[in-house]
Every structure is written in C-alpha cells, then in structure tokens.
C-alpha atoms as a PDB file:
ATOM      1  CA  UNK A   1      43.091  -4.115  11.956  1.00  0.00           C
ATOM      2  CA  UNK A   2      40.397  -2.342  10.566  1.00  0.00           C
ATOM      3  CA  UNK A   3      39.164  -2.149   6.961  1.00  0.00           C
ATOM      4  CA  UNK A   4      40.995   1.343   6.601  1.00  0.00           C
ATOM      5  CA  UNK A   5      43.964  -0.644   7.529  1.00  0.00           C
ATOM      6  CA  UNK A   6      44.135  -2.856   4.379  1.00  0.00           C
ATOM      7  CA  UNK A   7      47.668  -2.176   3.403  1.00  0.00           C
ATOM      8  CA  UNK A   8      48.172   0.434   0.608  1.00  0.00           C
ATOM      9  CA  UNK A   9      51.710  -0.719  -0.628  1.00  0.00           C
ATOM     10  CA  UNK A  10      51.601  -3.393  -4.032  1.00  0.00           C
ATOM     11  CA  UNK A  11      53.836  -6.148  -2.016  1.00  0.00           C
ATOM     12  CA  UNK A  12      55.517  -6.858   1.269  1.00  0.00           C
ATOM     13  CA  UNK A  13      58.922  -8.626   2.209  1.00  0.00           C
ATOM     14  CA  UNK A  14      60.036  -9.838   5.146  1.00  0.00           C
ATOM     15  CA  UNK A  15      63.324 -11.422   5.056  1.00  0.00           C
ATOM     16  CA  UNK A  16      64.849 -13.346   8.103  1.00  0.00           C
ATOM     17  CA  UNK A  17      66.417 -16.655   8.947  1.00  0.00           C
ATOM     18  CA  UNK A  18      65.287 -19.495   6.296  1.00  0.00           C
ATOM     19  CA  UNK A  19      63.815 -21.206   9.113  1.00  0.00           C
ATOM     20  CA  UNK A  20      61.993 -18.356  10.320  1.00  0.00           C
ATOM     21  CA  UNK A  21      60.618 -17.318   6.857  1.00  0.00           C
ATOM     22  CA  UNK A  22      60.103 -21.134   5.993  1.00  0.00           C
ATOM     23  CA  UNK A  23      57.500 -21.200   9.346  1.00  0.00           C
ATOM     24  CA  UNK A  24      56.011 -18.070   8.263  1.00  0.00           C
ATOM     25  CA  UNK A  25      55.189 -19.196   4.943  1.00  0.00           C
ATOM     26  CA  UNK A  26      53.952 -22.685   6.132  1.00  0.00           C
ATOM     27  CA  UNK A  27      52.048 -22.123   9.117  1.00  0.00           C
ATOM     28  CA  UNK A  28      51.729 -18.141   9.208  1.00  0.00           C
ATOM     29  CA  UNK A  29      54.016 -17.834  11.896  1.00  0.00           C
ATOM     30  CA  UNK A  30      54.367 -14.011  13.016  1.00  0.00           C
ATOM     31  CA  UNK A  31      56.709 -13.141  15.843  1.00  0.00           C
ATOM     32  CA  UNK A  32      56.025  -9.928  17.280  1.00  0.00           C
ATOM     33  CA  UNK A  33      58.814  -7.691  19.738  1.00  0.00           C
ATOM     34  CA  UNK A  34      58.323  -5.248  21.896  1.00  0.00           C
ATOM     35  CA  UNK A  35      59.279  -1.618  21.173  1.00  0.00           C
ATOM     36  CA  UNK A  36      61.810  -1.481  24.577  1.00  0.00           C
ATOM     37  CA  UNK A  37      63.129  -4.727  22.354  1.00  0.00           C
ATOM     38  CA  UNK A  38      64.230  -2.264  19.257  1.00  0.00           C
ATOM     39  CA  UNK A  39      65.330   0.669  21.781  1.00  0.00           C
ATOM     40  CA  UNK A  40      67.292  -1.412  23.634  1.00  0.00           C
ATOM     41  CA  UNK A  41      69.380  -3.311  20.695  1.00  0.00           C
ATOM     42  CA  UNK A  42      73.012  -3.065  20.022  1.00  0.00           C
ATOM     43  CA  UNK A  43      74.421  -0.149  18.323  1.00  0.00           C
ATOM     44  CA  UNK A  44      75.302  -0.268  14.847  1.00  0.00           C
ATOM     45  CA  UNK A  45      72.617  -2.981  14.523  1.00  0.00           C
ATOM     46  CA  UNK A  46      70.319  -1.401  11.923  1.00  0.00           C
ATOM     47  CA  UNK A  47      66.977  -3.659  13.180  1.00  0.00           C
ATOM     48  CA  UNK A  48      67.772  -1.403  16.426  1.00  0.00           C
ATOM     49  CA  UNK A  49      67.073   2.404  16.802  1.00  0.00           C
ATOM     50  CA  UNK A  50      67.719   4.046  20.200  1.00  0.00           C
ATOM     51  CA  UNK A  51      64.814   6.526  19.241  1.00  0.00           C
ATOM     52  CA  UNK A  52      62.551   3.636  18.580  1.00  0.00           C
ATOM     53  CA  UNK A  53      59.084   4.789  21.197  1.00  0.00           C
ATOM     54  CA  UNK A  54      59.591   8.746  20.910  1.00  0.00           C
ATOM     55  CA  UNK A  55      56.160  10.209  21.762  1.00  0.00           C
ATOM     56  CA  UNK A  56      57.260  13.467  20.506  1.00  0.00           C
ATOM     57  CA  UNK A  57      60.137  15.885  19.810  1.00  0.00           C
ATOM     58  CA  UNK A  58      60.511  19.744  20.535  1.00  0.00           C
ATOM     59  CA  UNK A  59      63.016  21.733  18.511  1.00  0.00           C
ATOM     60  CA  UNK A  60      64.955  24.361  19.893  1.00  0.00           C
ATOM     61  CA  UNK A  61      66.998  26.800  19.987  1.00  0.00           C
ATOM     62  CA  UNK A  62      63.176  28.966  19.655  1.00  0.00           C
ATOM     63  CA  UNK A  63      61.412  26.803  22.366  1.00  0.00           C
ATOM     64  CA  UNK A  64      61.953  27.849  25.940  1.00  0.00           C
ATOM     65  CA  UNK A  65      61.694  25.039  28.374  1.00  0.00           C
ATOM     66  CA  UNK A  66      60.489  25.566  32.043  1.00  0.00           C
ATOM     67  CA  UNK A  67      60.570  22.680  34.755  1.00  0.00           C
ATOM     68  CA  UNK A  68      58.576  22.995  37.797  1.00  0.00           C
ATOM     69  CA  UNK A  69      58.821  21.646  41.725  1.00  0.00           C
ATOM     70  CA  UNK A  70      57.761  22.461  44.823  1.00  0.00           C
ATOM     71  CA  UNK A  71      55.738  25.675  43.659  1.00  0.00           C
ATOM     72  CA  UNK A  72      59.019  26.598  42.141  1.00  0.00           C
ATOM     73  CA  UNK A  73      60.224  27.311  38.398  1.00  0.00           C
ATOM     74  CA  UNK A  74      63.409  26.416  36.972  1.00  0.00           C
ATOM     75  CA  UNK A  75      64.939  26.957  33.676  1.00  0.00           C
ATOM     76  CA  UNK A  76      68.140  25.265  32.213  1.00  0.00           C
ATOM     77  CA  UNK A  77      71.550  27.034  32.285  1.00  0.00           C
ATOM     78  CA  UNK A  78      70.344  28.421  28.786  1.00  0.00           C
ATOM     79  CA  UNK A  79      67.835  30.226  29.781  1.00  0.00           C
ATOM     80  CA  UNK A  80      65.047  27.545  29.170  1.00  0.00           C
ATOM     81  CA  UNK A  81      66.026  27.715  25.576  1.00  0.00           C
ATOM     82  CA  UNK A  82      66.640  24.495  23.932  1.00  0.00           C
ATOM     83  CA  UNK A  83      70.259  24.409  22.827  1.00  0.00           C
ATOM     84  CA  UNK A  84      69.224  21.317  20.376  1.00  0.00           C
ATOM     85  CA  UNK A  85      66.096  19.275  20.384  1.00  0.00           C
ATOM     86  CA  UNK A  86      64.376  17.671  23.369  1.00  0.00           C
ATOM     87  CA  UNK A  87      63.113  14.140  22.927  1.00  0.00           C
ATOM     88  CA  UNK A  88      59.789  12.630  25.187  1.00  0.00           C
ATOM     89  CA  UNK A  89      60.189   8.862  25.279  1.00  0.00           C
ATOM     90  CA  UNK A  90      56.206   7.558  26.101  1.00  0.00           C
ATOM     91  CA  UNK A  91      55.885   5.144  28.452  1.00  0.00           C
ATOM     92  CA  UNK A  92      55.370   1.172  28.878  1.00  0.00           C
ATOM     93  CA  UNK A  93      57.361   0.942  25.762  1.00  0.00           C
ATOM     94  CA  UNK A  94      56.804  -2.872  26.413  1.00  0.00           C
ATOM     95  CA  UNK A  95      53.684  -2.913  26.194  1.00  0.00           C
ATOM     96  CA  UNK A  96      53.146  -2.443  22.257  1.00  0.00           C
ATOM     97  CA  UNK A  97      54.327  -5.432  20.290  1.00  0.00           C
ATOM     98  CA  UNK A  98      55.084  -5.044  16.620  1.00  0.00           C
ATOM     99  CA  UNK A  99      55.717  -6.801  13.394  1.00  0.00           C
ATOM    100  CA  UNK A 100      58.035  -5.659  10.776  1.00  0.00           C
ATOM    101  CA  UNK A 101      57.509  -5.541   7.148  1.00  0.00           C
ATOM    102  CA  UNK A 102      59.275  -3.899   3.737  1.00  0.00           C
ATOM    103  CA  UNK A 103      56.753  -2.077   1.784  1.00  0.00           C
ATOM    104  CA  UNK A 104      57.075  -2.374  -2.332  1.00  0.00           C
ATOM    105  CA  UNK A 105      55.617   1.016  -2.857  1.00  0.00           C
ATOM    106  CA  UNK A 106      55.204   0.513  -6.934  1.00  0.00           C
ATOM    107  CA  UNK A 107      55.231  -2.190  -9.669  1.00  0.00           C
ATOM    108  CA  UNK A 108      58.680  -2.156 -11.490  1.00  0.00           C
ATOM    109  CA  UNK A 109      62.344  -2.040 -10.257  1.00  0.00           C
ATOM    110  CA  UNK A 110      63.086  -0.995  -6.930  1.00  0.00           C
ATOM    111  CA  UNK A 111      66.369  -0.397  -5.243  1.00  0.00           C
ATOM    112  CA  UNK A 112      67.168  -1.990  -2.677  1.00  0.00           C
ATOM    113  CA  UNK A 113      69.717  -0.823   0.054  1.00  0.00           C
ATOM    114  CA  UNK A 114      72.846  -3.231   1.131  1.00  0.00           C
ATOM    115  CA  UNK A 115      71.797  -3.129   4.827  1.00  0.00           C
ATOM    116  CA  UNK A 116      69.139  -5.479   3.586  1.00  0.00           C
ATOM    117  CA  UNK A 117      71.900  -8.025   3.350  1.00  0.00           C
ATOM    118  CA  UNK A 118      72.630  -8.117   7.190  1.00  0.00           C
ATOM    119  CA  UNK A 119      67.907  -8.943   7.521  1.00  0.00           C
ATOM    120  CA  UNK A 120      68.822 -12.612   6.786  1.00  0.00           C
ATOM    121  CA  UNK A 121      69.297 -14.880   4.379  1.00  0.00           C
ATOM    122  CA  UNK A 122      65.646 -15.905   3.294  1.00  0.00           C
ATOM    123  CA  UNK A 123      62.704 -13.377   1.991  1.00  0.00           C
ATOM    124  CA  UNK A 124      59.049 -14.396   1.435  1.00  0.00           C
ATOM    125  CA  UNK A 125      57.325 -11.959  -1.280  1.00  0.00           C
ATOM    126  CA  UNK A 126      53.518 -11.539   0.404  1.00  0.00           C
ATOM    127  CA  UNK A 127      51.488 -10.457  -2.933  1.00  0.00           C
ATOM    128  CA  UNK A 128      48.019 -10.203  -1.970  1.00  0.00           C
ATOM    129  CA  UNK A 129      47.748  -8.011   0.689  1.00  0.00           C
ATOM    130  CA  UNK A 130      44.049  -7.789   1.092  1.00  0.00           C
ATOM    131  CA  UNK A 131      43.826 -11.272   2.245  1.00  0.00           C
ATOM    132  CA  UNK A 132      47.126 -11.041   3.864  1.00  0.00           C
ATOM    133  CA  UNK A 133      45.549  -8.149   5.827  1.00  0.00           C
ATOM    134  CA  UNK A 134      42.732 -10.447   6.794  1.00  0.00           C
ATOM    135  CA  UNK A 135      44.401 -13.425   7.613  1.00  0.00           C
ATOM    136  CA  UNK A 136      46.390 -11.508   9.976  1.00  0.00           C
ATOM    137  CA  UNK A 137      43.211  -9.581  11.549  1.00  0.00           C
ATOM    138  CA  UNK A 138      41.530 -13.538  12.149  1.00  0.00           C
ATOM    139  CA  UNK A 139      44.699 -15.182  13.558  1.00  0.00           C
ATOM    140  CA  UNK A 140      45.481 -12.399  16.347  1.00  0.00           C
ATOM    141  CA  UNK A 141      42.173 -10.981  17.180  1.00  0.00           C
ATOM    142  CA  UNK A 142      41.555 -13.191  20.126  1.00  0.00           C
ATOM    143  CA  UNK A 143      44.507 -12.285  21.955  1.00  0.00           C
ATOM    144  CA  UNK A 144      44.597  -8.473  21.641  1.00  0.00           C
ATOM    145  CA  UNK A 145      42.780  -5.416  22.419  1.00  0.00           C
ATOM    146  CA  UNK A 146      43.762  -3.222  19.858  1.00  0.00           C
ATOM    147  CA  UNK A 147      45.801  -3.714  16.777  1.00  0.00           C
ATOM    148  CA  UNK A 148      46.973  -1.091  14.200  1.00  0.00           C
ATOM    149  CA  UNK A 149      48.884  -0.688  10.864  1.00  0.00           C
ATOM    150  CA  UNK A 150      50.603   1.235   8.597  1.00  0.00           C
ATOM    151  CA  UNK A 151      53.591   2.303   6.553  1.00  0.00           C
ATOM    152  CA  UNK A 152      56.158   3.926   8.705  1.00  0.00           C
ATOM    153  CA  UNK A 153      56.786   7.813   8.201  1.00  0.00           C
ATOM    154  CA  UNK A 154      60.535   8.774   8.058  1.00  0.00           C
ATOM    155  CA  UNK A 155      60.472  12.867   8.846  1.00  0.00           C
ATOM    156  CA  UNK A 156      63.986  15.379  10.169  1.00  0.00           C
ATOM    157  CA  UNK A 157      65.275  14.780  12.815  1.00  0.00           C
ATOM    158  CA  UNK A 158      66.271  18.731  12.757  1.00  0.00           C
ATOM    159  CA  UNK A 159      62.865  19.964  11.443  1.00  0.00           C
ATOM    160  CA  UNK A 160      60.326  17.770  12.449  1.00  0.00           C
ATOM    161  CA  UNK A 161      58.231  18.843  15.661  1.00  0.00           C
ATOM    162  CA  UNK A 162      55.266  17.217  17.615  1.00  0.00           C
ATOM    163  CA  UNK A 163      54.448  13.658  17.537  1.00  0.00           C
ATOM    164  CA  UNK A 164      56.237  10.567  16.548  1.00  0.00           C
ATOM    165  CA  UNK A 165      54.580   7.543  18.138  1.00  0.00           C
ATOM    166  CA  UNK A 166      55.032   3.690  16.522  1.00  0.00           C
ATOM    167  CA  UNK A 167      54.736   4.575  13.125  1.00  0.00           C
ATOM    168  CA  UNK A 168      57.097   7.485  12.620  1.00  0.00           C
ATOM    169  CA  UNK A 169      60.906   7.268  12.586  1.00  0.00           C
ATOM    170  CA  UNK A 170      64.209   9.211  11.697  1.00  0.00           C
ATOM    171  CA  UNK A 171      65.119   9.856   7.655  1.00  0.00           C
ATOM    172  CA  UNK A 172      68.120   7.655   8.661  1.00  0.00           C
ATOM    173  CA  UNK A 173      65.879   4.244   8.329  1.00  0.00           C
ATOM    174  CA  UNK A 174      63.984   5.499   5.423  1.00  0.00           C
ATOM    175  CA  UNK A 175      65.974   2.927   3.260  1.00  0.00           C
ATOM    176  CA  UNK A 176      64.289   0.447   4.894  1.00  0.00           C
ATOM    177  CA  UNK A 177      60.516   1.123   3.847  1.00  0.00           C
ATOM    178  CA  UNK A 178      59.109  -0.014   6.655  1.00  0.00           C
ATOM    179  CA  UNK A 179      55.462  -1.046   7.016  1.00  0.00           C
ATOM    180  CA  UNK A 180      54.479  -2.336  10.919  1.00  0.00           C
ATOM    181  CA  UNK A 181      51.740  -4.062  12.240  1.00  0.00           C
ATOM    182  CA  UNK A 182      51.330  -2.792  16.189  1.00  0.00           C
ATOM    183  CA  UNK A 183      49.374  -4.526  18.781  1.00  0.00           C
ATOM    184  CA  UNK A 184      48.343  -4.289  22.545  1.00  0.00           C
ATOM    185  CA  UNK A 185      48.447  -7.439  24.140  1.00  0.00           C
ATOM    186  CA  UNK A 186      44.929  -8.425  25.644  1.00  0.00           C
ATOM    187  CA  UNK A 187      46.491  -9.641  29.295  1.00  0.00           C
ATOM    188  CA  UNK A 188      50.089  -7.785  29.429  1.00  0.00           C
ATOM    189  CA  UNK A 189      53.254 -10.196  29.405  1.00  0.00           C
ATOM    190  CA  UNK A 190      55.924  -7.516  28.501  1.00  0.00           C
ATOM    191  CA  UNK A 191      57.862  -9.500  26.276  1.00  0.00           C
ATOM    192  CA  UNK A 192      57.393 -10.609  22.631  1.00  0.00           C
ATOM    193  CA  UNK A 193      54.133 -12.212  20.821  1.00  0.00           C
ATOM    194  CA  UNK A 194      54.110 -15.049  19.079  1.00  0.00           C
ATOM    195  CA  UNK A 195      50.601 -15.336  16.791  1.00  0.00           C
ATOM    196  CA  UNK A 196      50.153 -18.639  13.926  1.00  0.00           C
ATOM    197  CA  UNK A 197      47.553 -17.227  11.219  1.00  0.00           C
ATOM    198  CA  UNK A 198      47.933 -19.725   8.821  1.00  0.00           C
ATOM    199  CA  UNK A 199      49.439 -20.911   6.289  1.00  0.00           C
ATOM    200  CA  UNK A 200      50.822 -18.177   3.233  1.00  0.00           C
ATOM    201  CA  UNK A 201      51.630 -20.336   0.756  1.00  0.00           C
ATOM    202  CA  UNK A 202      49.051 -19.223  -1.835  1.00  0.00           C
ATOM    203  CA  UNK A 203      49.942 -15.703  -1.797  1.00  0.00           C
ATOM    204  CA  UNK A 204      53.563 -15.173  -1.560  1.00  0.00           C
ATOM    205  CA  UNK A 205      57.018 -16.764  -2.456  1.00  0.00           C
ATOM    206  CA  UNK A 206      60.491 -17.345  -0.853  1.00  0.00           C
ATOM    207  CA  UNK A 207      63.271 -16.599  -2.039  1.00  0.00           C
ATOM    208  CA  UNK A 208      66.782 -15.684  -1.503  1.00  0.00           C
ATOM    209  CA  UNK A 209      67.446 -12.425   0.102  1.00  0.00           C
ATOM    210  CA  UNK A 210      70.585 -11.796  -2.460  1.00  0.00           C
ATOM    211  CA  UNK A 211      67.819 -12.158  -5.425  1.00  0.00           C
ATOM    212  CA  UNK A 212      66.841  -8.940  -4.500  1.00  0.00           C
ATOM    213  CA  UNK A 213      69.500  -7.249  -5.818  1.00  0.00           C
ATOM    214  CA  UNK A 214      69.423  -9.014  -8.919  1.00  0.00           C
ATOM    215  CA  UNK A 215      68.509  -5.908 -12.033  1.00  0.00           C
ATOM    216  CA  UNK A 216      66.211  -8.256 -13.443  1.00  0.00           C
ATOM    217  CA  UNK A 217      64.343  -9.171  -9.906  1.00  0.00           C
ATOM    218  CA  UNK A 218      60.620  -7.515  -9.944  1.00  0.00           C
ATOM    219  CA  UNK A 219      58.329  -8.490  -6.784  1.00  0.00           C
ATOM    220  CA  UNK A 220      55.756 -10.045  -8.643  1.00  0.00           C
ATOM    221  CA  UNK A 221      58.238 -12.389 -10.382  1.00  0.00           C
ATOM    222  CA  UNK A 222      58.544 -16.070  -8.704  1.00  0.00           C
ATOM    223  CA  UNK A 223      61.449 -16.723 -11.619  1.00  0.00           C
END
C-alpha cells in the first residue's frame, strides 16, 4: 500500500470469532479470501454478494448490444436493446485476495445496522490507522506483487454505468461501510492468504460485538 493509501476513515472494526479477533490483536493475524470466495457464498449470507468481481455494468433499455461470430452479427430477440442491465464478471476472480474492514467515517455516534450481529461475536477497534496502514504494508510486502486499499463505493444498481472492480459494490451493502485491503498474490495459489504483521495491541481494543449498539458506545471509548 502506498502512502496515498493511508486510510482516510477515523477508526476501523473488524468483528469475527473471539478467537479470530483475539489472534488478530495478539499476533496481527490477517486472513485474506478470495473474491470467487464472496461470489460463491450462500445466499442470504450478508458476508456473500453474488455480484462480488463485476468489472463493469451496462444499462439498458438505451444500449444496443451486438454479438459477433464467424464474420457474422447477431442481436438479441430485442433488437440488441438491453431489456435490463448487462453485468461483465472480470476474470481470475481468484486471483485477488482481500481483507475486510468497517470504516468509522466520523468521531461521535454512529449507527450501526443489526446485520452486524450475524459478523461474530468479538470486535477489535483499530485506532491509529497510520501505523495500522504501515504495519500492514511491512508484514505482507514480501509475499505480494501489488497491494491496494480503500473504502468501498456503494453506487445504483439501476443508474450506475461503467466500472465496478474490487472496491465498488451495490447500495444494498452500504450498511456495512466497508473499507478492503486487496492484494495479488506474488506466486498464485488460488485460495485464501494468510499474512502475521504483528502484534495490535497498542492501537486498538476488543470488545464485544453487542457493545456496539450500546447509545453510549463511541469508537474511541475502551469503557
């Protein structure tokens, strides 16, 4: 991650198991999935999103769509218009890993959805991102060739048109606030990443996930 990369948001949560979050806070312990992983999950799931990968959406019914083969041109049984939207998965969807964050966005109270509930029981409050951002950027350096992050953008799934790639999603996640980390694996494995950066203990907190929906709960409050 490059310096343009240091996160923008004031804190992050991640909530999971209490084991999991336990080895993240102790040891730094990040485990990253593959984007097929999120396409792939079980409906009604909402960690899962069958649109998870989209390289780009057209919008029709103004767009006229024309397929080509053999010299010859076709067009759908609308006449190439598109009756809805038409959605371009990119490929080697398992060959991105990422890591999943919620960004706090502003000091104060903020609402937090129930779907939250279903993340796990545990969530560690990361507080200084700067040197969260840097620990990260020493631990997995070695073992990728690119790494990139940012806060996810949620746009219409109607209205939007053009790209989506990793860090754009469907206004039905917005609740979540997503931040990601994405990286390409230095020698390919197609399956998930696990990276140690070290230990977190001096910049964040664990707590119950339920806290968070305490009124008086405010991220910067280890009470």
């Amino acid at each position: 991650m490059a310096a343009k990369d240091v996160p923008g948001p004031y804190a992050f949560l991640k909530l999971g198991k209490q084991e999991h979050i336990e080895a993240l806070q102790t040891r730094g312990s990040m485990h990253f999935e593959t984007l097929d992983y999120f396409r792939r999950g079980e409906d009604g799931n909402v960690r899962f999103d069958s649109d998870e990968g989209l390289h780009s959406i057209i919008q029709g019914p103004s767009m006229k769509v024309e397929f080509s083969a053999r010299g010859r041109t076709f067009l759908s049984d609308s006449g190439g218009k598109l009756v809805h939207s038409l959605k371009i998965m990119q490929p080697n969807l398992d060959a991105v890993n990422i890591f999943c964050l919620t960004a706090i966005l502003s000091i104060g109270r903020f609402p937090f959805h129930p779907g939250f509930r279903t993340f796990g029981d545990a969530c560690l409050v990361i507080t200084d991102l700067v040197e969260f951002s840097r620990r990260v950027r020493k631990g997995i350096e070695a073992r990728v060739r690119a790494a990139d992050s940012a806060p996810v953008e949620y746009v219409s799934p109607t209205a939007h048109v053009g790209d989506m790639g990793r860090f754009r999603k469907f206004q039905r996640y917005a609740w979540q606030q997503e931040y990601r980390i994405a990286v390409e694996p230095l020698i390919y494995t197609g399956g998930a990443m696990d990276f140690d950066v070290g230990s977190l203990g001096d910049i964040s907190f664990m707590m119950e996930t339920e806290r968070l929906f305490d009124a008086n709960f405010l991220p910067e409050s280890r009470q």
